[in-house]
PDB file of N, CA and C in Angstrom:
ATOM      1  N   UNK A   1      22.145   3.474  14.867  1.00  0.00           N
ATOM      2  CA  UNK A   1      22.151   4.118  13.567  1.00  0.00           C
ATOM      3  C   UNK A   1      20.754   4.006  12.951  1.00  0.00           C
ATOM      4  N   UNK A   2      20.362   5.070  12.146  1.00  0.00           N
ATOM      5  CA  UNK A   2      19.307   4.787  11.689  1.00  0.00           C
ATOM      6  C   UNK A   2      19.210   3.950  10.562  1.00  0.00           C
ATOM      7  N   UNK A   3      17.687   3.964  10.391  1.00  0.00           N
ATOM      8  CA  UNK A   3      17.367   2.714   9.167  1.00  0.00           C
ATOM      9  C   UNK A   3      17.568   2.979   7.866  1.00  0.00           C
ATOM     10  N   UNK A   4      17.780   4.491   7.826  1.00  0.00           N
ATOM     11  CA  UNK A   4      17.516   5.207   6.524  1.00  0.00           C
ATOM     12  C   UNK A   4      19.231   5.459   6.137  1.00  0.00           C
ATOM     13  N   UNK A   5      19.987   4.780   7.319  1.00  0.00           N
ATOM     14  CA  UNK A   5      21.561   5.060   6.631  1.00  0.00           C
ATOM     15  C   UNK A   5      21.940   3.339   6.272  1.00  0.00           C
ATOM     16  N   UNK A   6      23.330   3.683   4.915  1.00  0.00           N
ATOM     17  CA  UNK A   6      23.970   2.292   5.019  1.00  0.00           C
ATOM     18  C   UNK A   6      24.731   1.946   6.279  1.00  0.00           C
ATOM     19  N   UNK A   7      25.254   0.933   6.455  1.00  0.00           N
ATOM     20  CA  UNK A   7      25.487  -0.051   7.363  1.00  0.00           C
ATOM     21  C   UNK A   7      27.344  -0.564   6.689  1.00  0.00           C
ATOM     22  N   UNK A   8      27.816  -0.361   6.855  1.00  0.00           N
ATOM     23  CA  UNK A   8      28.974  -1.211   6.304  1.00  0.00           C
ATOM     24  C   UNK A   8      29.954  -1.357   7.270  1.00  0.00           C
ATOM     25  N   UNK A   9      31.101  -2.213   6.941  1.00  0.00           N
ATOM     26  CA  UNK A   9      32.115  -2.727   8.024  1.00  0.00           C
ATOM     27  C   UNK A   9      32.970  -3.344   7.187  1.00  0.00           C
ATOM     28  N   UNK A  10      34.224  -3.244   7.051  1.00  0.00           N
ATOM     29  CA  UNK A  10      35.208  -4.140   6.845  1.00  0.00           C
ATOM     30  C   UNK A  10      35.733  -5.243   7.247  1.00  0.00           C
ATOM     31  N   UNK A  11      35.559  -6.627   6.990  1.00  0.00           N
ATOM     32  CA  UNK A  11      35.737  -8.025   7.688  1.00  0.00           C
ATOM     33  C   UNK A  11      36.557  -9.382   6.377  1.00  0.00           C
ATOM     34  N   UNK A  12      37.051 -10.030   7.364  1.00  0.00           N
ATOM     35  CA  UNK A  12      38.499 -11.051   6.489  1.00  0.00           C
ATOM     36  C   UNK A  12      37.274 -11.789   5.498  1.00  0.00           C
ATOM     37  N   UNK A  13      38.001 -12.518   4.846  1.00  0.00           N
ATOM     38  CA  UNK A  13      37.021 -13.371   3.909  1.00  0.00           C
ATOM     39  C   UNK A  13      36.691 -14.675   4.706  1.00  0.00           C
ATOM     40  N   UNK A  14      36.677 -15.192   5.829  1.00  0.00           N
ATOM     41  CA  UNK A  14      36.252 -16.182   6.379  1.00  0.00           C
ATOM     42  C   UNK A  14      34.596 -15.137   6.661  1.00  0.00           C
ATOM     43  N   UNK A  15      34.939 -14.036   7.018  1.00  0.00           N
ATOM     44  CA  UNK A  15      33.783 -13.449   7.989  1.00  0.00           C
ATOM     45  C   UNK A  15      32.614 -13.373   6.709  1.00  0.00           C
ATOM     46  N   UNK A  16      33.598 -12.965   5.196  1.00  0.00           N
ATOM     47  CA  UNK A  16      32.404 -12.686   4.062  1.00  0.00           C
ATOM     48  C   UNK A  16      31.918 -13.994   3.622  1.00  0.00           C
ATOM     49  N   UNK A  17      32.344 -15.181   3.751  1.00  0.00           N
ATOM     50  CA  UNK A  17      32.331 -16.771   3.894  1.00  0.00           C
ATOM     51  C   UNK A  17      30.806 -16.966   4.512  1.00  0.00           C
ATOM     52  N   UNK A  18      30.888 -16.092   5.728  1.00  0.00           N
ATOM     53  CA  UNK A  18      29.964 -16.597   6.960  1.00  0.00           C
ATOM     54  C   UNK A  18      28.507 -15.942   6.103  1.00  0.00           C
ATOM     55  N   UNK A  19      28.957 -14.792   5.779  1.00  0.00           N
ATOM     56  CA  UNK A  19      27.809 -13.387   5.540  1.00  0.00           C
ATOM     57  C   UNK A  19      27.037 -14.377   4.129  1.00  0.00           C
ATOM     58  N   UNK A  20      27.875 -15.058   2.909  1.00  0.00           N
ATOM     59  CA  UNK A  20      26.965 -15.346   2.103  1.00  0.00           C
ATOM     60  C   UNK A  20      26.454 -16.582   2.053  1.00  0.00           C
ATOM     61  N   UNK A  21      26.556 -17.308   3.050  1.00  0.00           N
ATOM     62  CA  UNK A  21      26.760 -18.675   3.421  1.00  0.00           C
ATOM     63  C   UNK A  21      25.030 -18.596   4.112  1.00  0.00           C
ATOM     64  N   UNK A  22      24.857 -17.313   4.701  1.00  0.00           N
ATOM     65  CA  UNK A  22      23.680 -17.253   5.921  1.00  0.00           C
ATOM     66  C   UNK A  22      22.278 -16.153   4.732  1.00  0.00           C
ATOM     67  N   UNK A  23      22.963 -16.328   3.267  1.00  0.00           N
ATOM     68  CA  UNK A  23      21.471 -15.526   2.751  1.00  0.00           C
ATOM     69  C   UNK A  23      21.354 -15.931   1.278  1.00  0.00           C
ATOM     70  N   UNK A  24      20.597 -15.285   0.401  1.00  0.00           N
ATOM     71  CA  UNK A  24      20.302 -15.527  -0.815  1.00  0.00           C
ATOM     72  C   UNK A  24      21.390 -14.694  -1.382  1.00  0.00           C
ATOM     73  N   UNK A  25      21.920 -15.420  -2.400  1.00  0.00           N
ATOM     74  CA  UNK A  25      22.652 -14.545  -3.488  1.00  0.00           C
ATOM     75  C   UNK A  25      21.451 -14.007  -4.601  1.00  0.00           C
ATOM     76  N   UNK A  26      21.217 -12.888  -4.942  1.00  0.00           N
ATOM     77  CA  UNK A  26      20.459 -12.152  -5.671  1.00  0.00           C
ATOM     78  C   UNK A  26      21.297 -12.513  -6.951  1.00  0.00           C
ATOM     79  N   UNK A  27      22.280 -11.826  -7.251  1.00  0.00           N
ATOM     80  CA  UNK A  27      22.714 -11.638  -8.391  1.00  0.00           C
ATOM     81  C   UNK A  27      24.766 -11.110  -8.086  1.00  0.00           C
ATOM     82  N   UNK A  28      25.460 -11.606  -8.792  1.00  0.00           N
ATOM     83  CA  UNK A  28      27.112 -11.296  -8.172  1.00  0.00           C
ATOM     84  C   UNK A  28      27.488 -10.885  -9.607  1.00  0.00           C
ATOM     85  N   UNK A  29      29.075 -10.677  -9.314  1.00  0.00           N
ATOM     86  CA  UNK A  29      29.588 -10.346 -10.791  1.00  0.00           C
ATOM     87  C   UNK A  29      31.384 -10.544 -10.471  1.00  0.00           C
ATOM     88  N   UNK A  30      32.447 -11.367 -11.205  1.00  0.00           N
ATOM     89  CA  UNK A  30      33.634 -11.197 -10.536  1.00  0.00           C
ATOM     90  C   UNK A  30      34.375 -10.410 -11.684  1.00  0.00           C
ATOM     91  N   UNK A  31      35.575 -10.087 -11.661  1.00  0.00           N
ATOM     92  CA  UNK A  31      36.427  -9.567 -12.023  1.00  0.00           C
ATOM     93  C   UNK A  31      38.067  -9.831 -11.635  1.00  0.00           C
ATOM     94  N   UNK A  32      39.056 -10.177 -12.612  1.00  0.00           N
ATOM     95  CA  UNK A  32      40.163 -10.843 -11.683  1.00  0.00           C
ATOM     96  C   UNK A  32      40.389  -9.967 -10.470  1.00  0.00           C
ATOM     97  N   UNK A  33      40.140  -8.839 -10.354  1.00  0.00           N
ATOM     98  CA  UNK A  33      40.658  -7.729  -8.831  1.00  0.00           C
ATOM     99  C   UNK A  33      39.520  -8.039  -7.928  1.00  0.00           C
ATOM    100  N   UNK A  34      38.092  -7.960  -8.306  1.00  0.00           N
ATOM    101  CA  UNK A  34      36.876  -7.491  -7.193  1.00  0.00           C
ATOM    102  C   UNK A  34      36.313  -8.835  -7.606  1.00  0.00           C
ATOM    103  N   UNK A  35      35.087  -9.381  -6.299  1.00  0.00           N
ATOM    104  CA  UNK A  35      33.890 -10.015  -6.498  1.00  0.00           C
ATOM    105  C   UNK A  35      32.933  -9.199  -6.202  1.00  0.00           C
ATOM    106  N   UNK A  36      31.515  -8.995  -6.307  1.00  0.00           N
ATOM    107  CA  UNK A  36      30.552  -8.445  -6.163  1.00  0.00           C
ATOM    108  C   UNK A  36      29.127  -9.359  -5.593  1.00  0.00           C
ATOM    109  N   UNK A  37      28.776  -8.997  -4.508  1.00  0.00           N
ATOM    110  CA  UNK A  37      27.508 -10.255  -4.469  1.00  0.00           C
ATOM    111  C   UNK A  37      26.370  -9.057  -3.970  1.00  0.00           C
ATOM    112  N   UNK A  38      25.201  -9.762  -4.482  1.00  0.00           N
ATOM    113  CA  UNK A  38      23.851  -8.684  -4.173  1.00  0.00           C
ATOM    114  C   UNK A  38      23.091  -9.842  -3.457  1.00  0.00           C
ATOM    115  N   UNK A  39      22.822  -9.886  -1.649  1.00  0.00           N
ATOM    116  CA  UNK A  39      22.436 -11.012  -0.993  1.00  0.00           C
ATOM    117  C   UNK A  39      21.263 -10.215  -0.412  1.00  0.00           C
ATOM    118  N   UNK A  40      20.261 -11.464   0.157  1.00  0.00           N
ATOM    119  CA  UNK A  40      19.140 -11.052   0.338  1.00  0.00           C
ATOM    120  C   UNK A  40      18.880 -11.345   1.837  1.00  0.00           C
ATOM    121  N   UNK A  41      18.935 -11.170   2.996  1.00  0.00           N
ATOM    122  CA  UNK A  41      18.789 -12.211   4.073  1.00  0.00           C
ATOM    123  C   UNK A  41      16.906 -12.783   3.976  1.00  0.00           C
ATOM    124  N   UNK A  42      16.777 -13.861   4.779  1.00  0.00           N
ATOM    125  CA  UNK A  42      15.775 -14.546   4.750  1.00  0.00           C
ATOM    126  C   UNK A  42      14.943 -14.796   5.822  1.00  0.00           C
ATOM    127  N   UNK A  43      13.882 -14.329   5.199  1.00  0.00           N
ATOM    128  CA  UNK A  43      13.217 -14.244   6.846  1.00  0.00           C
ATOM    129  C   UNK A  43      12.001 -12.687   6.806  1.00  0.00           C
ATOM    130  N   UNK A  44      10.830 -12.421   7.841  1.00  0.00           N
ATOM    131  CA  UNK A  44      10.574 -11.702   7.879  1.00  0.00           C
ATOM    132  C   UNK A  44      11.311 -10.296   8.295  1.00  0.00           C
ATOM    133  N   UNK A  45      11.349  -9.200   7.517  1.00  0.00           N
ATOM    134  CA  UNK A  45      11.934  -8.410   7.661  1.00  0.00           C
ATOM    135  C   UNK A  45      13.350  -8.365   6.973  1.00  0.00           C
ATOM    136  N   UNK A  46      13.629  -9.045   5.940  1.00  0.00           N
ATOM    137  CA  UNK A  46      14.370  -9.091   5.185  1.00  0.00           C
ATOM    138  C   UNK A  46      14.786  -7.971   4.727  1.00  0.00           C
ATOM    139  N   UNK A  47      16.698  -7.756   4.864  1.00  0.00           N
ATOM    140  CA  UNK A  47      17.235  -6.561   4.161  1.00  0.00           C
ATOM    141  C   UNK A  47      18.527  -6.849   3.251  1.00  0.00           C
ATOM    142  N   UNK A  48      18.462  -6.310   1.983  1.00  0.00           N
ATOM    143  CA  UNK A  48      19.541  -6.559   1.180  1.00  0.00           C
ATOM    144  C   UNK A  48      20.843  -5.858   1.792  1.00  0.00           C
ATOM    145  N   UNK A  49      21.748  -6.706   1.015  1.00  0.00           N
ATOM    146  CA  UNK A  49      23.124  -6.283   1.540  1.00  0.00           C
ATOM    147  C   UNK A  49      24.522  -6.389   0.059  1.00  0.00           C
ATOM    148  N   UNK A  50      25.314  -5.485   0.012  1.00  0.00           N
ATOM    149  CA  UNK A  50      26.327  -6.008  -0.752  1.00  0.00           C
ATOM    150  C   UNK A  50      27.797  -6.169  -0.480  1.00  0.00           C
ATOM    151  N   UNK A  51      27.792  -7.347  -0.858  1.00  0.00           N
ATOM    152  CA  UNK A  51      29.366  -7.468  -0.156  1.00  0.00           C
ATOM    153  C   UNK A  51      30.423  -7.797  -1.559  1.00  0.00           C
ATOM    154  N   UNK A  52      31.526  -6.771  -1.111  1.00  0.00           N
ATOM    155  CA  UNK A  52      32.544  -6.851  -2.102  1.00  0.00           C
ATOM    156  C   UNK A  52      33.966  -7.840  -1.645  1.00  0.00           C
ATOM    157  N   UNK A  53      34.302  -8.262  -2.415  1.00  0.00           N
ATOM    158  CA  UNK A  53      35.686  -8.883  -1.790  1.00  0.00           C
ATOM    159  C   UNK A  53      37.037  -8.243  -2.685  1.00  0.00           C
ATOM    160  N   UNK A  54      37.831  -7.979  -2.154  1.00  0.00           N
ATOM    161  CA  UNK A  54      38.809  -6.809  -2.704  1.00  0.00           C
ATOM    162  C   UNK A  54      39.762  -7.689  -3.140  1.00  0.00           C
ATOM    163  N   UNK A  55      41.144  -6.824  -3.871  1.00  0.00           N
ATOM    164  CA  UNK A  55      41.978  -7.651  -4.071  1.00  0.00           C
ATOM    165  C   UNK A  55      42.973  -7.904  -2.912  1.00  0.00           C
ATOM    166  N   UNK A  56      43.215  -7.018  -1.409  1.00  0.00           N
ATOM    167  CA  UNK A  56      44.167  -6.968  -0.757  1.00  0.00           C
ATOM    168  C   UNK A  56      43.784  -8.016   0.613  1.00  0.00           C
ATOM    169  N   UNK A  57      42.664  -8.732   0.060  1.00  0.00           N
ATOM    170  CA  UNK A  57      42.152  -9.452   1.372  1.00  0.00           C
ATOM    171  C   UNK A  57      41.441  -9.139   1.794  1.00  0.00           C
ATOM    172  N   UNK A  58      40.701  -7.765   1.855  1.00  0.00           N
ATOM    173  CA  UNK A  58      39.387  -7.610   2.688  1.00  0.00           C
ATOM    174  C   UNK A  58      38.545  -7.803   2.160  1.00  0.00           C
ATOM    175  N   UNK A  59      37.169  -7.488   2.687  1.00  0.00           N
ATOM    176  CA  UNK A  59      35.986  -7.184   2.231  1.00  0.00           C
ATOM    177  C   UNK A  59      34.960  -6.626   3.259  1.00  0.00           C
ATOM    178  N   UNK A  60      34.374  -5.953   2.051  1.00  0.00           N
ATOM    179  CA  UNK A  60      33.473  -4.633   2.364  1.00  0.00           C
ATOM    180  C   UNK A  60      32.348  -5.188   2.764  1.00  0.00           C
ATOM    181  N   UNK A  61      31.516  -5.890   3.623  1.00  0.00           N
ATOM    182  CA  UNK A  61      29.625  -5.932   3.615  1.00  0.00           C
ATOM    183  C   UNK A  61      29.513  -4.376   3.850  1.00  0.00           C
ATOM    184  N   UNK A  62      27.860  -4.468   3.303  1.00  0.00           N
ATOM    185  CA  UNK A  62      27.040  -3.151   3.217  1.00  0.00           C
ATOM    186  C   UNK A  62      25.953  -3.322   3.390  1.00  0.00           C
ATOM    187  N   UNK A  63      25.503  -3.128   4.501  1.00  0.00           N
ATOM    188  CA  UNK A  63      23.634  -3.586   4.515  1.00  0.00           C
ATOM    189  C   UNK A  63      23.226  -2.319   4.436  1.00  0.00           C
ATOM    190  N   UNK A  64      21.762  -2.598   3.108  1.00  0.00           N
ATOM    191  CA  UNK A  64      21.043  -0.983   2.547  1.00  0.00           C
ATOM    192  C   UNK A  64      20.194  -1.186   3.503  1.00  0.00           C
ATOM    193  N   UNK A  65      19.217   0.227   3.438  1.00  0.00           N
ATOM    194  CA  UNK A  65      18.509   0.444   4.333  1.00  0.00           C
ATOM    195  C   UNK A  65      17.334  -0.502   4.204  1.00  0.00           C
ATOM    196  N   UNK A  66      16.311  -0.625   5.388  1.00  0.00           N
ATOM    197  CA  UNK A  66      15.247  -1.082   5.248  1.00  0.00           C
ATOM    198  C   UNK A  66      14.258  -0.745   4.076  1.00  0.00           C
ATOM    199  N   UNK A  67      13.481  -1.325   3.687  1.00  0.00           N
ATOM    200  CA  UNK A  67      12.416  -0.901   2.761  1.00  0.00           C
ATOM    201  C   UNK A  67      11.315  -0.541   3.721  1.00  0.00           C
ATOM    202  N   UNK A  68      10.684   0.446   3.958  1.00  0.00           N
ATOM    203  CA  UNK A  68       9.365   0.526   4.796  1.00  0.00           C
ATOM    204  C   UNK A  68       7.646  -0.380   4.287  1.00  0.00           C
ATOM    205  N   UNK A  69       7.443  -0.596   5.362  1.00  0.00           N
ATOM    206  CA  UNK A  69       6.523  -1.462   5.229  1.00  0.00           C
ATOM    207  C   UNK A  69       5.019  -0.768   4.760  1.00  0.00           C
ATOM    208  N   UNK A  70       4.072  -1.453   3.825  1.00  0.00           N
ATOM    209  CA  UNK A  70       3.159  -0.336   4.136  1.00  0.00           C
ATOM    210  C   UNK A  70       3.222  -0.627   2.682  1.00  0.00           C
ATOM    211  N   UNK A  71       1.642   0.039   1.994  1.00  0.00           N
ATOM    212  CA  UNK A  71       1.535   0.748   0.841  1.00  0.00           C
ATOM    213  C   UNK A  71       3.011   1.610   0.151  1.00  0.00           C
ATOM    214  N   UNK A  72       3.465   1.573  -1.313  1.00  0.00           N
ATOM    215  CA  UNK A  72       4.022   2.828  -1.583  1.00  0.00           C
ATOM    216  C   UNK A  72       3.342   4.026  -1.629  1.00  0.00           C
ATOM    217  N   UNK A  73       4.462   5.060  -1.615  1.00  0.00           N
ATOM    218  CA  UNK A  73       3.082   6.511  -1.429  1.00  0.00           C
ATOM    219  C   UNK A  73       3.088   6.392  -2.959  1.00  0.00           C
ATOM    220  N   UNK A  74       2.077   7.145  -3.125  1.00  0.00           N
ATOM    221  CA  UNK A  74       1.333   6.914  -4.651  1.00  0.00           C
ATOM    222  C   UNK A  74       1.202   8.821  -5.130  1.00  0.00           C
ATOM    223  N   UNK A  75       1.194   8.820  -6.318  1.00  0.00           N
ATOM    224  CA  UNK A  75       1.536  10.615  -6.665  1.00  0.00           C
ATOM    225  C   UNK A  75      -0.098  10.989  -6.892  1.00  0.00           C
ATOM    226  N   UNK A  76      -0.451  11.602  -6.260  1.00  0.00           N
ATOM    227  CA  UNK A  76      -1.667  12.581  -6.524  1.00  0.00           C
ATOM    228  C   UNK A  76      -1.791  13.378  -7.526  1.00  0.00           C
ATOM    229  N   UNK A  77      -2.950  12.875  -8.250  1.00  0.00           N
ATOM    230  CA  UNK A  77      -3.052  13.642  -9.674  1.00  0.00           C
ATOM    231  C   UNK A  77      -4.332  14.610  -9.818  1.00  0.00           C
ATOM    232  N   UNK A  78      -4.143  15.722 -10.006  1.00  0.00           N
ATOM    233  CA  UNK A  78      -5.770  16.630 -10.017  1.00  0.00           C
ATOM    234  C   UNK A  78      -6.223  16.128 -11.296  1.00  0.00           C
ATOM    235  N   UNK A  79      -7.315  16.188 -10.826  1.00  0.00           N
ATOM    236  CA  UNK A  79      -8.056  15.544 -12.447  1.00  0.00           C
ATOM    237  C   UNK A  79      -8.295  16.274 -13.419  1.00  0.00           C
ATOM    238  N   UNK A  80      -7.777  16.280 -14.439  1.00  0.00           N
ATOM    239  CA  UNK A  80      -7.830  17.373 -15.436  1.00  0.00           C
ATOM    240  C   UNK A  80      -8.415  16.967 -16.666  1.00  0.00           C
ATOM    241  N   UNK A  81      -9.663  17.779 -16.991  1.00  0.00           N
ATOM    242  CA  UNK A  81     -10.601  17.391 -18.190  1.00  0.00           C
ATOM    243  C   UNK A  81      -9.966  17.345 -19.364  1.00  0.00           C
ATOM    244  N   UNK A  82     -10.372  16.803 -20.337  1.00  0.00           N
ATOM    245  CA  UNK A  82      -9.993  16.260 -21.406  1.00  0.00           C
ATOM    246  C   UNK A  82     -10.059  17.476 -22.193  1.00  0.00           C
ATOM    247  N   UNK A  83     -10.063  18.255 -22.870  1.00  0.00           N
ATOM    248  CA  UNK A  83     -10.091  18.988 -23.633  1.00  0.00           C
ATOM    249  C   UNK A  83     -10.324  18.820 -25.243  1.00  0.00           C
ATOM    250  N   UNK A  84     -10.920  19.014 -26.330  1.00  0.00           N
ATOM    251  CA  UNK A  84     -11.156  18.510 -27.648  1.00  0.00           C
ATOM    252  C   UNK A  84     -10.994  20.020 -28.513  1.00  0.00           C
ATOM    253  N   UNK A  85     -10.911  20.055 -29.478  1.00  0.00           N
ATOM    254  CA  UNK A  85     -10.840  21.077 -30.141  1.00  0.00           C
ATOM    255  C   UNK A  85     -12.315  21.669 -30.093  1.00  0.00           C
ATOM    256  N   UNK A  86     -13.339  20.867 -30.073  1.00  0.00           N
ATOM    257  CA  UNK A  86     -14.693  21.760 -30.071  1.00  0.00           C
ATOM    258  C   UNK A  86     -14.877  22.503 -28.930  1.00  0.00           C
ATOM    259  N   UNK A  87     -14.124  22.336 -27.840  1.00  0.00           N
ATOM    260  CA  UNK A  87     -13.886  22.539 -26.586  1.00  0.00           C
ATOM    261  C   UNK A  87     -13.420  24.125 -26.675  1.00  0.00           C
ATOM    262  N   UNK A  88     -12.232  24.100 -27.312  1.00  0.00           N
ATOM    263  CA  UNK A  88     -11.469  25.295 -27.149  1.00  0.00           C
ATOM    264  C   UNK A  88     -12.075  26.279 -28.366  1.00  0.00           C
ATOM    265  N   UNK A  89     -12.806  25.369 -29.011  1.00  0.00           N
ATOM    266  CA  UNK A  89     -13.228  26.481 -30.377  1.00  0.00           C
ATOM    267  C   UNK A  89     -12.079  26.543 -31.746  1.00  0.00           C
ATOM    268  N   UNK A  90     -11.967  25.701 -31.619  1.00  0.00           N
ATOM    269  CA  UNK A  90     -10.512  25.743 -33.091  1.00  0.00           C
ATOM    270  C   UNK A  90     -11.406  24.294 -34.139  1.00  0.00           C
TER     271      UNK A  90
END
């Protein structure tokens, strides 16, 4: 699968046990029905993941895509002169 798709799988809560046990918790949130966790794995090449825990026993992991490595691309701006009113004549 590619890098640029999510990743998810349905697994028991021993397996979501294992999943947050092996990374950083970023940030979670519970609710009496859902838990929510935002985990980080550790290590070079690190990719976030979120795993939900449901009310019927399962839970959802979701690993997002990679972040690409590298500079961000940056927006190209034409340079555009300043303009003043003595400029335009007003």
């Amino acid at each position: 699968m590619s890098s640029k798709n999510l990743v998810w799988r349905l697994v028991d809560r021993a397996a979501l046990a294992e999943h947050l046990h092996s990374r950083k918790i970023k940030d979670s949130l519970a609710t009496p029905e859902i838990s929510l966790y935002h985990c980080r794995e550790s290590g070079h090449g690190a990719r976030d993941s979120i795993a939900l825990s449901l009310p019927d026993g399962q839970c959802l992991l979701i690993t997002l895509p990679e972040t690409p490595a590298g500079h961000p691309e940056r927006r190209k701006r034409s340079a555009q002169p300043a303009t003043s009113e003595a400029d335009t004549g007003k």
